[in-house]
C-alpha atoms as a PDB file:
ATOM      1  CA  UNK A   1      -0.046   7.705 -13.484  1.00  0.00           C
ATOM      2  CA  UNK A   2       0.726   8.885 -10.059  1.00  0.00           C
ATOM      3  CA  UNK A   3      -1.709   8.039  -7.165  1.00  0.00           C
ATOM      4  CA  UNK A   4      -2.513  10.285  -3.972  1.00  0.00           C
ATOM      5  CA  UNK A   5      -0.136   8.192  -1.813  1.00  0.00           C
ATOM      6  CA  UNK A   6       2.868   8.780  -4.733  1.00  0.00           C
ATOM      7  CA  UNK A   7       4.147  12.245  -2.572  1.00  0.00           C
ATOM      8  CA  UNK A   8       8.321  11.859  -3.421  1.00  0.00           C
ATOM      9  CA  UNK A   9       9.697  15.312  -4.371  1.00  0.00           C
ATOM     10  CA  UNK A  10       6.115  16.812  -3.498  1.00  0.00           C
ATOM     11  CA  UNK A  11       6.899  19.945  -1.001  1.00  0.00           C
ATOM     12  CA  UNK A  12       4.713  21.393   1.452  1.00  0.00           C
ATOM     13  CA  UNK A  13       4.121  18.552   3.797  1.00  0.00           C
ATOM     14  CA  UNK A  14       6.155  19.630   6.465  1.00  0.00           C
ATOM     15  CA  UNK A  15       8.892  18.316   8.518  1.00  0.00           C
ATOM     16  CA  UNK A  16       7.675  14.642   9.761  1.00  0.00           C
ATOM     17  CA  UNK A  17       8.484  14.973  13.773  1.00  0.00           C
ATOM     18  CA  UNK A  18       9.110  11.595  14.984  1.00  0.00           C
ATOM     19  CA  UNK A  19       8.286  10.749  18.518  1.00  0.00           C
ATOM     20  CA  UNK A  20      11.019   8.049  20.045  1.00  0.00           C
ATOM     21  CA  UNK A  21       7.848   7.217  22.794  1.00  0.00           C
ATOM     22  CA  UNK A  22       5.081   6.668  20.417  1.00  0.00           C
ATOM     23  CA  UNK A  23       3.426   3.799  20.757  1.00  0.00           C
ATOM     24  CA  UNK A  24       2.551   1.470  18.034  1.00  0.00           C
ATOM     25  CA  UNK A  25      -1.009   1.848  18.202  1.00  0.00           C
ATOM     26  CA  UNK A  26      -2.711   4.281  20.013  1.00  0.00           C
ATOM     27  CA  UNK A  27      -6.627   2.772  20.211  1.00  0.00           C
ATOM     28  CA  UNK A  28      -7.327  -1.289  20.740  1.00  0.00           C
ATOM     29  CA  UNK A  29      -8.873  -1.132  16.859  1.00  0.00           C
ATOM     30  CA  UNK A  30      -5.385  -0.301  15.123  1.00  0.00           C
ATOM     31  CA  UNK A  31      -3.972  -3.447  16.513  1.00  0.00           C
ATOM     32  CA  UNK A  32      -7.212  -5.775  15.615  1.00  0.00           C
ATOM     33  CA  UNK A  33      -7.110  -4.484  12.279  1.00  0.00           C
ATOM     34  CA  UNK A  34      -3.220  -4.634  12.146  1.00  0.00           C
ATOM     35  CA  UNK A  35      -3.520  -8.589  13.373  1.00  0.00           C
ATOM     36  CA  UNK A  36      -6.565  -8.991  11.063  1.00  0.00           C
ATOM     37  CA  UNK A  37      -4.403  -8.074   7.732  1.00  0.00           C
ATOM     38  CA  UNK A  38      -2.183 -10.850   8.456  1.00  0.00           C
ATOM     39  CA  UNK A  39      -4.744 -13.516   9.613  1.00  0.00           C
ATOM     40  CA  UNK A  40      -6.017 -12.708   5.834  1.00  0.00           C
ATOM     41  CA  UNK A  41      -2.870 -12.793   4.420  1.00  0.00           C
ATOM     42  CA  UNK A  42      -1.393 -15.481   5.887  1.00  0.00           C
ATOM     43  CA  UNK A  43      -4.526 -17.478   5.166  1.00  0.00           C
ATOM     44  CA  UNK A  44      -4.165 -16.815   1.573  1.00  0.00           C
ATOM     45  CA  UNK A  45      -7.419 -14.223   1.242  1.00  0.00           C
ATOM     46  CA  UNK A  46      -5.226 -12.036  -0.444  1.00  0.00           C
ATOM     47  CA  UNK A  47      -1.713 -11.341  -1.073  1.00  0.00           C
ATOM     48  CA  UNK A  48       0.458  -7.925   0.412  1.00  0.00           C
ATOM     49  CA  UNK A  49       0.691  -6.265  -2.928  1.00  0.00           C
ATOM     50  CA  UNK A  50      -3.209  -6.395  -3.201  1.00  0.00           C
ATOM     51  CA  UNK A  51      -3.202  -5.064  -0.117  1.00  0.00           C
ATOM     52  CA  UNK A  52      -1.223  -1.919  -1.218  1.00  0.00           C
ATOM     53  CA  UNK A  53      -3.022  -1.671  -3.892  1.00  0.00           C
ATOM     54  CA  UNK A  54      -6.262  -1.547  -2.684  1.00  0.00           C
ATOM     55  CA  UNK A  55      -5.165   1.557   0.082  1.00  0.00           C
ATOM     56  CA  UNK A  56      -3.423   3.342  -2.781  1.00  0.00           C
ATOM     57  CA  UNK A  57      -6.573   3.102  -5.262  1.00  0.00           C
ATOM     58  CA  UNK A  58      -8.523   4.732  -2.283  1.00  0.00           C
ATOM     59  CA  UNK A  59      -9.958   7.830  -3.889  1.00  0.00           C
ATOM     60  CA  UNK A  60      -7.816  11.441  -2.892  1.00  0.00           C
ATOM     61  CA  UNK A  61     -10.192  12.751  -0.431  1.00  0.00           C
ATOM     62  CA  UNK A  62     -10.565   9.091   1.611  1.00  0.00           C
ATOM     63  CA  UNK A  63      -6.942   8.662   1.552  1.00  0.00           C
ATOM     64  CA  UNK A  64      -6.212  12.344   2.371  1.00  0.00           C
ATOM     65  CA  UNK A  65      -9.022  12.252   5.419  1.00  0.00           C
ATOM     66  CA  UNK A  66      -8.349   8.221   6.985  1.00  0.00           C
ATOM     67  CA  UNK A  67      -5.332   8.093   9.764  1.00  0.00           C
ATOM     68  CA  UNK A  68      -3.190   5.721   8.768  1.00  0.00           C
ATOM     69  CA  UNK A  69      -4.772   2.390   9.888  1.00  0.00           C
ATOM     70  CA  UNK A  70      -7.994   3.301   9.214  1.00  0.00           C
ATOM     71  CA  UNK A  71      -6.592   3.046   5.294  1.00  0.00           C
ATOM     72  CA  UNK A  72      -5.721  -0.311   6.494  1.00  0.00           C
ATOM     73  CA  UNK A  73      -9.486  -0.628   7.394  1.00  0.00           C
ATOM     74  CA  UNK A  74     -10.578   0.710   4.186  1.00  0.00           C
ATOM     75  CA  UNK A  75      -8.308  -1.453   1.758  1.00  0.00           C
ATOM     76  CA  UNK A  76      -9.081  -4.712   3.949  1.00  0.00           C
ATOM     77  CA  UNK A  77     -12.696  -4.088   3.148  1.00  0.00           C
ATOM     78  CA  UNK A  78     -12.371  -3.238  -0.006  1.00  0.00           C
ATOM     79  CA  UNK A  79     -10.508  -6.886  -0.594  1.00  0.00           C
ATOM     80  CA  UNK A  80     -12.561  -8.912   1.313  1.00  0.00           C
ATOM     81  CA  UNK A  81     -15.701  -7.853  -1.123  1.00  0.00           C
ATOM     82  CA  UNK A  82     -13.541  -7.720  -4.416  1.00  0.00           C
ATOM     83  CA  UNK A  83     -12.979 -11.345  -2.920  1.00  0.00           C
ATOM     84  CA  UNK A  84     -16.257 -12.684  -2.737  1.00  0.00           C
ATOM     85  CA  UNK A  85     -16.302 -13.014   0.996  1.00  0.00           C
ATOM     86  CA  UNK A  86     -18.335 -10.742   1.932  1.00  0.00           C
ATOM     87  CA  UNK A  87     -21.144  -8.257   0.523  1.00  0.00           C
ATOM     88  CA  UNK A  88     -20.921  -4.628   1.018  1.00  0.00           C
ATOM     89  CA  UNK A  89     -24.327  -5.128   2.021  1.00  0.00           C
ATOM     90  CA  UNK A  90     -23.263  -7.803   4.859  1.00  0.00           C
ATOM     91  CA  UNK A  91     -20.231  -5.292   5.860  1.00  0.00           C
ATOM     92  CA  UNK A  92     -22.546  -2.718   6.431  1.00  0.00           C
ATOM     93  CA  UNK A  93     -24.908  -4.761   8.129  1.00  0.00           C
ATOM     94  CA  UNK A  94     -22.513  -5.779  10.772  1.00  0.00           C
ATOM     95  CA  UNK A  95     -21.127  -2.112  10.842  1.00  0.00           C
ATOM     96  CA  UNK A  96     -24.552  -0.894  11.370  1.00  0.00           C
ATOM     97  CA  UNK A  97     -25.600  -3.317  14.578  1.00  0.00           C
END
């Protein structure tokens, strides 16, 4: 079964224009959620290939709408309550404050 993300031989996307200048990150949040990811990681929370899992199991029209580190976002969230480590209730409690 192929997922959203699974695009290879899929035409109509366009050319991808790559820009030599771009920076890796282009708002303060991409890089605390691209350090977060390997705090977890590296702290044994969960391991890479859960990690692509969980952004490729995001449904068509969250994957399809989310840049590409707020997928990140999205999959480490989904992990950290398939985990046990947090609630969704306690996620959206701090999201909501």
């Amino acid at each position: 079964m192929s997922r959203i993300n699974d695009v290879g031989g899929v035409q109509g996307f366009g050319m991808i224009e790559a820009d030599q200048d771009e920076p890796p990150f282009h708002a303060d949040w991409e890089a605390h959620v691209f350090a977060l990811n390997g705090a977890l990681i590296r702290h044994g929370i969960y391991q890479l290939d859960e990690f692509r899992d969980a952004i490729e199991r995001l449904s068509p029209s969250q994957y399809l709408a989310a840049s590409y580190y707020e997928r990140w976002f999205l999959a480490i969230r989904t992990l950290l309550i398939e985990k046990g480590v947090f609630t969704e209730e306690e996620l959206d409690d701090v999201h909501d404050r």
